[in-house]
Protein backbone atom coordinates (compact mmCIF):
# COMPACT_ATOMS: atom_id res chain seq x y z
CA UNK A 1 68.36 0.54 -82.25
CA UNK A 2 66.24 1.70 -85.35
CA UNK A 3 64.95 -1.86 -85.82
CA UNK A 4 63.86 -1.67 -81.93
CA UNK A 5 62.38 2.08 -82.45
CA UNK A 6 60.65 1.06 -85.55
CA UNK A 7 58.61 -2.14 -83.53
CA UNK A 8 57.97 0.00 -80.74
CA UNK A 9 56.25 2.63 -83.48
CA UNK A 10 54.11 -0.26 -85.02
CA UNK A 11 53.24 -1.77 -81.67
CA UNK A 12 52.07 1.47 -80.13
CA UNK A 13 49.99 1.92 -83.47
CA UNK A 14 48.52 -1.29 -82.97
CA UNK A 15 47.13 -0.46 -79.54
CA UNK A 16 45.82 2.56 -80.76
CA UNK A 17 43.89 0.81 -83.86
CA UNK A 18 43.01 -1.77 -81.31
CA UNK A 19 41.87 0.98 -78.55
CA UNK A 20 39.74 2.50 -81.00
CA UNK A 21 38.08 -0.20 -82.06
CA UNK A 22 37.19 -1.49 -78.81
CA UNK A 23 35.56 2.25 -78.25
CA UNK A 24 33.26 1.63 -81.29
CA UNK A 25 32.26 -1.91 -80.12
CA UNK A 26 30.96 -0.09 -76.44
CA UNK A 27 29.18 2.53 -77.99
CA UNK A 28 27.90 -0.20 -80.00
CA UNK A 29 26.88 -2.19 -77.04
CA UNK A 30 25.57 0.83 -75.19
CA UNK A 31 23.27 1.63 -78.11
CA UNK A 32 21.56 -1.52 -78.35
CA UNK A 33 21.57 -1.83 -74.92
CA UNK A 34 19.84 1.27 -73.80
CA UNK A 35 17.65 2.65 -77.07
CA UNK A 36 13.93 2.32 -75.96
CA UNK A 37 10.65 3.51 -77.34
CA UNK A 38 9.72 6.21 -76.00
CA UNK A 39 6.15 4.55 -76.06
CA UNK A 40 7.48 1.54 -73.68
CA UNK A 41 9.19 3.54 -71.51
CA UNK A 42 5.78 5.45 -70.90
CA UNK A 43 3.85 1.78 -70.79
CA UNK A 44 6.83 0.98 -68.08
CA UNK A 45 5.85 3.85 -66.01
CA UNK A 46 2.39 2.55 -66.44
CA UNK A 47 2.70 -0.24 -65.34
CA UNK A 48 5.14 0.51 -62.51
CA UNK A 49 2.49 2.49 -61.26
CA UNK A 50 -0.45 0.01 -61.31
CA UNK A 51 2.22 -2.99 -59.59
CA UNK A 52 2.36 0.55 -56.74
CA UNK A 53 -1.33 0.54 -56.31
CA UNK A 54 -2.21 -2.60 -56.27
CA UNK A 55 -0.01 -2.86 -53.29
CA UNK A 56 -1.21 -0.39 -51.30
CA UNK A 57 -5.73 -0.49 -50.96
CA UNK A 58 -5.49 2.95 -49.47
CA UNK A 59 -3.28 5.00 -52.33
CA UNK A 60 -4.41 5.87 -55.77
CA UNK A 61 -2.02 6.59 -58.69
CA UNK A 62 -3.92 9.98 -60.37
CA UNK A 63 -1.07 11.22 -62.51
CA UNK A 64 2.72 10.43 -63.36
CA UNK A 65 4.91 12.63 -65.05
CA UNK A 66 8.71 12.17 -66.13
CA UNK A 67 11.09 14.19 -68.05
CA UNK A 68 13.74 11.56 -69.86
CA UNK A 69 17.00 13.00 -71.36
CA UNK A 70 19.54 11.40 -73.84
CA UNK A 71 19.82 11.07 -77.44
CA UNK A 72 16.60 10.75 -79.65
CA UNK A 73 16.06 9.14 -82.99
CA UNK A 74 12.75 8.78 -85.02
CA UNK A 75 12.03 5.24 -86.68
CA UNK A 76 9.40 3.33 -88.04
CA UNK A 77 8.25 2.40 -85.38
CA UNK A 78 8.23 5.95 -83.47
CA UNK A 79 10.37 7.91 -81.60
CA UNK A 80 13.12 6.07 -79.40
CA UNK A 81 15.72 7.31 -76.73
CA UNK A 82 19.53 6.08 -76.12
CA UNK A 83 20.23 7.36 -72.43
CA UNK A 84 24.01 8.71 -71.90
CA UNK A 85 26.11 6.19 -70.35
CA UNK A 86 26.87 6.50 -66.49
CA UNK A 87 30.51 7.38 -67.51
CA UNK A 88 29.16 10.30 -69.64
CA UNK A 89 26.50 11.37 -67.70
CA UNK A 90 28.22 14.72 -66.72
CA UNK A 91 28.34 15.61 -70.61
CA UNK A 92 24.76 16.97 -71.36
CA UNK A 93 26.24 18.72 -74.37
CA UNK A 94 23.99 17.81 -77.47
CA UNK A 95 21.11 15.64 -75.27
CA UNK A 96 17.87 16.02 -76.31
CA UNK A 97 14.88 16.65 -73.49
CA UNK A 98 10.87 15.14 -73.38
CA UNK A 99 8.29 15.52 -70.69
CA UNK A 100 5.27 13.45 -70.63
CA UNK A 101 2.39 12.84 -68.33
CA UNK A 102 0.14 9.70 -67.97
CA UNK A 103 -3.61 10.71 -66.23
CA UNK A 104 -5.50 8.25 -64.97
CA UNK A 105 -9.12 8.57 -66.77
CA UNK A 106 -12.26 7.75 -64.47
CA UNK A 107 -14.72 5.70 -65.68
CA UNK A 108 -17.55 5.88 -67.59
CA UNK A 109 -20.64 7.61 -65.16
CA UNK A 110 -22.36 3.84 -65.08
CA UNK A 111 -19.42 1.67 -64.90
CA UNK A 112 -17.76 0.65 -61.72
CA UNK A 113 -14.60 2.01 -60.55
CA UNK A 114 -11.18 -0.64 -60.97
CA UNK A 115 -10.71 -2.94 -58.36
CA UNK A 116 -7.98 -2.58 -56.42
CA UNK A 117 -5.69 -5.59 -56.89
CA UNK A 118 -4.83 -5.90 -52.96
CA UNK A 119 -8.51 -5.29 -51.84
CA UNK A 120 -9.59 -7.85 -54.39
CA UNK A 121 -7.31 -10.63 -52.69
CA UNK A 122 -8.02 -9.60 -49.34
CA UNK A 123 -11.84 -10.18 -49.90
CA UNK A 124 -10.73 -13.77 -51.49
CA UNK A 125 -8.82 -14.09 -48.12
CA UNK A 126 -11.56 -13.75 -45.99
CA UNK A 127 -14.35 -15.84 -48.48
CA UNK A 128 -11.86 -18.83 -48.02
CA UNK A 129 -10.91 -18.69 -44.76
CA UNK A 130 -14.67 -18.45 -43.59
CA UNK A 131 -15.76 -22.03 -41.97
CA UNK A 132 -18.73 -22.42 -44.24
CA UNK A 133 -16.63 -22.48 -47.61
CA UNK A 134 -17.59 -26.07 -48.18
CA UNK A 135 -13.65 -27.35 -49.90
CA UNK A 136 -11.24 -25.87 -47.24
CA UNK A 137 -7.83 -27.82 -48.53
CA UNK A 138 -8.09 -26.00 -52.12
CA UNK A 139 -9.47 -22.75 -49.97
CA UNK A 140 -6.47 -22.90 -47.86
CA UNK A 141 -3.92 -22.95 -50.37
CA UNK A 142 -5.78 -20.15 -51.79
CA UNK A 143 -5.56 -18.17 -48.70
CA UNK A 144 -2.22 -19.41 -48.15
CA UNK A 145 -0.93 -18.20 -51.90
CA UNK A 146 -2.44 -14.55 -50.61
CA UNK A 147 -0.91 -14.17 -47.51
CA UNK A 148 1.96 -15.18 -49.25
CA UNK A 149 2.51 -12.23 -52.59
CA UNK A 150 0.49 -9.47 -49.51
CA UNK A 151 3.51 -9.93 -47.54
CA UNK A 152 5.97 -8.73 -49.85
CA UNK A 153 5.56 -5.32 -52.23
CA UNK A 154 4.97 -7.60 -55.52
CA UNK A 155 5.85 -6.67 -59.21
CA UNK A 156 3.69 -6.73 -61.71
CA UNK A 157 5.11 -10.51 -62.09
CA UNK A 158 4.93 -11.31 -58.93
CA UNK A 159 1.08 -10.62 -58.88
CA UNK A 160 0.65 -12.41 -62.40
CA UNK A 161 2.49 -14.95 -60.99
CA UNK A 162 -0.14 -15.09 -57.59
CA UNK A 163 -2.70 -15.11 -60.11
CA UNK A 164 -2.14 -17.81 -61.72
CA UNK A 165 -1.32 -19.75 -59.19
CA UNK A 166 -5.09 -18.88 -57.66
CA UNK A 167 -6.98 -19.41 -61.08
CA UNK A 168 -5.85 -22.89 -61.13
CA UNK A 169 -6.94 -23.83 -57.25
CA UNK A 170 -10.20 -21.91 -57.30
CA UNK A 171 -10.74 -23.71 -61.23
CA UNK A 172 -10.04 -27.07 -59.44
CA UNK A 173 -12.60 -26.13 -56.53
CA UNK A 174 -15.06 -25.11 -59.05
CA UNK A 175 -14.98 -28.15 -60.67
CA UNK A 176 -15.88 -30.23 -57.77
CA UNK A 177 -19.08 -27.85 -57.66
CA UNK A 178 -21.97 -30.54 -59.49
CA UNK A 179 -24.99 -29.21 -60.81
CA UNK A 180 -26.59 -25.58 -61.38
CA UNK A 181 -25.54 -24.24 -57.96
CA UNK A 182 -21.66 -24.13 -59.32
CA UNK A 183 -22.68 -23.14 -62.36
CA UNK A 184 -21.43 -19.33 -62.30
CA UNK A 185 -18.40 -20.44 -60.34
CA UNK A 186 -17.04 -22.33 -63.11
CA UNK A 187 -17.83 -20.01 -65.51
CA UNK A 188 -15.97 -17.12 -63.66
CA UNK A 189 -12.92 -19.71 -63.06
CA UNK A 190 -12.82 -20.24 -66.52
CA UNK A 191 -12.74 -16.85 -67.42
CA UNK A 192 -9.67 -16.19 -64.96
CA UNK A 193 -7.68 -19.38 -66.41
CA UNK A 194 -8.24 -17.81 -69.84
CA UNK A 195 -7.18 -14.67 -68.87
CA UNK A 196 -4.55 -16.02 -66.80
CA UNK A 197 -2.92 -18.10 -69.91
CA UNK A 198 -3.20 -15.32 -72.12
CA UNK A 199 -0.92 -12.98 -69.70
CA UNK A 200 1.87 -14.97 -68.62
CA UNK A 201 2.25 -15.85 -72.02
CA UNK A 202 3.56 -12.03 -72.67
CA UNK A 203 6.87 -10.73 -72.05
CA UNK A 204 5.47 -8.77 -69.32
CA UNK A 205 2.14 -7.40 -67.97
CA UNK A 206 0.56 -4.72 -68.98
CA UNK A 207 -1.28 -1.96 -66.71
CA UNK A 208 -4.53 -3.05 -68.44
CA UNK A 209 -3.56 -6.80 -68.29
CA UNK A 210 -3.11 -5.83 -64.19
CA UNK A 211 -6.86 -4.38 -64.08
CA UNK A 212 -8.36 -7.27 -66.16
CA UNK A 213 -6.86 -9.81 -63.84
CA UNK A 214 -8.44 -7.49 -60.67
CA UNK A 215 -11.72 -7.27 -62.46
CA UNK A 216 -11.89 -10.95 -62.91
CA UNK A 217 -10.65 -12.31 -59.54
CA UNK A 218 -12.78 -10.24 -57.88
CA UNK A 219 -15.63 -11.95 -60.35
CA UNK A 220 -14.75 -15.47 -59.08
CA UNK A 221 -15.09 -14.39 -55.19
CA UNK A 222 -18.47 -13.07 -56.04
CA UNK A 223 -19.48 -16.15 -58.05
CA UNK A 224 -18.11 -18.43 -54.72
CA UNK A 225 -19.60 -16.34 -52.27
CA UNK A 226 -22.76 -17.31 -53.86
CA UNK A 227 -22.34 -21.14 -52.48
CA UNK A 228 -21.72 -20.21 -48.87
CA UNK A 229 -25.24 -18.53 -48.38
């Protein structure tokens, strides 16, 4: 009976040991899991934002504001965040608090205003779909890849994605332009492929990377519209 009592002691310290241990390996898992700049959570925001108003022509993004709670450390790299787990979230004992805001800035008094992203493909919509656009199987799959991200509420991704996909039909149209008259067409093209490449090539898009892409899609439709007068 001791022999029995004595196992029973060890095994029930065993599952202890083993109980803690698998405690430290979730908080473990937690921590790596959720710690976040608090830097990249603002550029997430950002960029959330941007993804918002490019989808909708009639909305502008002025201001966001957040305040983020959960346990903050300061590194080399700036201050980061570990957010409670779900299972803890009704312990706020010992949780640090930070508020920011992101303002949008308006432009310089003699620079244009941002394109909006959605207006900026709706124009391309309508360049390509007009009769007198002289290559109309590249122009529809251009209008076709529109129709296609308007449809849906994209992600900044998704409208990377779109992008891309457009930059390479309106390079191959622009290509099939001879002479002087396609002259600015290619260049603009060229510009968007570059662009383009240099995006997807990042774990994900920025709000500025968004804005840069507007700006220069909304250069090629000007450079095409050129060739249908």
């Amino acid at each position: 009976m001791a022999t029995e009592l004595q196992r029973l002691r060890q095994r029930i310290a065993a599952l202890e040991t083993e109980k803690l241990e698998l405690h430290k390996q979730r908080e473990e898992l937690a921590r790596v899991k959720a710690e976040i700049s608090l830097a990249d959570l603002a550029r997430s925001f950002a960029t959330a934002a941007t993804a918002g108003e490019a989808a909708a022509p009639d909305r502008a993004v002025r201001s966001l504001a957040a305040t983020v709670q959960g346990h903050f450390t300061v590194g080399p790299d700036g201050v980061g965040i570990r957010f409670q787990p779900p299972e803890l979230g009704d312990r706020t004992a010992g949780l640090g608090r930070a508020s920011f805001e992101l303002a949008k800035l308006p432009p310089p008094a003699a620079a244009a205003a941002p394109s909006n992203l959605t207006a900026v493909l709706q124009e391309k919509q309508a360049l390509y779909s007009d009769e007198r656009w002289r290559r109309k199987a590249e122009g529809a799959r251009v209008v076709s890849e529109v129709v296609r991200v308007l449809g849906v509420t994209p992600t900044a991704g998704e409208l990377v994605a779109a992008a891309a996909s457009i930059a390479a039909h309106e390079r191959r149209m622009a290509l099939s332009f001879r002479g002087g008259e396609g002259q600015p067409y290619r260049t603009a093209t060229r510009s968007l492929v570059w662009l383009v490449n240099a995006v997807v090539t990042k774990p994900e898009a920025s709000a500025s990377d968004l804005l840069a892409l507007s700006a220069t899609l909304a250069a090629t439709t000007a450079a095409a519209r050129e060739l249908v007068r």
